[in-house]
Protein backbone atom coordinates (compact mmCIF):
# COMPACT_ATOMS: atom_id res chain seq x y z
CA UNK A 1 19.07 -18.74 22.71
CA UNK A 2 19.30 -15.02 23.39
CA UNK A 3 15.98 -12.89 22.39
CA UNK A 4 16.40 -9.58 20.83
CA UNK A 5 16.69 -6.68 22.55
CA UNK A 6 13.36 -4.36 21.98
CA UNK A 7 13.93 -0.71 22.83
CA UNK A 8 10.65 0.51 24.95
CA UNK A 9 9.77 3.34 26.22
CA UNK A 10 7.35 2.95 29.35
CA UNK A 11 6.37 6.47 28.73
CA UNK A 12 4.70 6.06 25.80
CA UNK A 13 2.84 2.64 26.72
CA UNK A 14 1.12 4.24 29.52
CA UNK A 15 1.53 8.46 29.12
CA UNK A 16 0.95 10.26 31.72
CA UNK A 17 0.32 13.41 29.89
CA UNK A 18 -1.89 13.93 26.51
CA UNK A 19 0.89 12.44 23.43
CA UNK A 20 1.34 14.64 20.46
CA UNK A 21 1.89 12.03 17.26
CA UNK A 22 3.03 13.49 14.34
CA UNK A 23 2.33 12.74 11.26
CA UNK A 24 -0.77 10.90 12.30
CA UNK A 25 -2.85 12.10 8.80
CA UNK A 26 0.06 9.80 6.22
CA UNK A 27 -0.23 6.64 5.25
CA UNK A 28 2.84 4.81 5.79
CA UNK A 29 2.03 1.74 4.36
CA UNK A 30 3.26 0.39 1.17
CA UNK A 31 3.00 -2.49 -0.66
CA UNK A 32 5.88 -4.19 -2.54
CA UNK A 33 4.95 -3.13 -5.85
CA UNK A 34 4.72 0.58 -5.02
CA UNK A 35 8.70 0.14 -3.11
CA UNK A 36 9.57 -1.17 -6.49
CA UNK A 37 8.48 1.57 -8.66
CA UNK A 38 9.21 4.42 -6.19
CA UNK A 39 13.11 2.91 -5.98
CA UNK A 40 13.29 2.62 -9.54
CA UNK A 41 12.29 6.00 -10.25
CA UNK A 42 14.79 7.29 -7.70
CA UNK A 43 17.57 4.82 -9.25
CA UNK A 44 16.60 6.43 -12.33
CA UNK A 45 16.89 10.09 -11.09
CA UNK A 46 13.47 11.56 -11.02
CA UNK A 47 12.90 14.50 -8.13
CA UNK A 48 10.90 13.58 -5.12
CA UNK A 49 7.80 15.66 -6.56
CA UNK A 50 7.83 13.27 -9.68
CA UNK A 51 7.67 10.18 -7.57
CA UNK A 52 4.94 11.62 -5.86
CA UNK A 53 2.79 12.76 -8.68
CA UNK A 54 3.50 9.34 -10.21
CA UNK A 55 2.49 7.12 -7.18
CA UNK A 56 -0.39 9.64 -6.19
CA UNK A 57 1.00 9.61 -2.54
CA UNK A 58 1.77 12.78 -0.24
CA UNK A 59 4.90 14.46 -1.03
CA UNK A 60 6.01 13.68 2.65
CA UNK A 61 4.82 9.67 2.46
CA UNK A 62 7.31 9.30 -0.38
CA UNK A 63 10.20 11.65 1.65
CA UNK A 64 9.79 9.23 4.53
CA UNK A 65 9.95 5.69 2.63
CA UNK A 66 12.88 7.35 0.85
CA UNK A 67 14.31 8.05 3.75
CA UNK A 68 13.57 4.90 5.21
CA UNK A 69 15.13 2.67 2.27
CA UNK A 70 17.91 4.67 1.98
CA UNK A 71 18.51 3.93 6.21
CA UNK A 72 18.37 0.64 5.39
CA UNK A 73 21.07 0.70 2.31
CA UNK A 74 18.27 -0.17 0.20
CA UNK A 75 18.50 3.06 -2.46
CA UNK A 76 21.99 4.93 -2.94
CA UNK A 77 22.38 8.72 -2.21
CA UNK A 78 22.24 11.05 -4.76
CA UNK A 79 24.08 13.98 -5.82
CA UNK A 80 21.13 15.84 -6.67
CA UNK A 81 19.20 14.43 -3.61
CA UNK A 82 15.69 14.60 -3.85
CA UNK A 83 15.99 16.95 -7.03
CA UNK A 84 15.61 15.76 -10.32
CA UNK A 85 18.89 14.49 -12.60
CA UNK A 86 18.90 16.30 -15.74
């Protein structure tokens, strides 16, 4: 049986320099119940800022699971896009 292949970069297991991580200060976990309602708002057309005010997360912590499901064919692009449907 073949393993998966795992993309690593050697680099950044044992930098050589100082490593600048962005984003360092989000949280970027979520639990399934918080997915759940932040897909059904955007299934139901509310703007990014909505979400956010709704969930109580970061404006960029929602941006980046959106983007995230929507990699994964998980949410559908919208016309709008992160704007609200009115």
């Amino acid at each position: 049986m073949m393993m998966p292949s795992i993309k690593t970069d050697i680099r950044k297991l044992r930098p050589e320099a100082e490593v600048y991580i962005a984003l360092e200060d989000l949280d970027f976990a979520w639990e399934p119940n918080e997915i759940e309602t932040i897909s059904n708002m955007w299934e139901s057309g509310k703007s990014i800022l909505k979400i956010s005010e709704k969930t109580e997360r970061e404006i960029d912590e929602v941006a980046l699971l959106l983007m995230d499901l929507a990699r994964k064919g998980k949410i559908r692009e919208r016309k709008e896009g992160v704007f609200e449907n009115d």
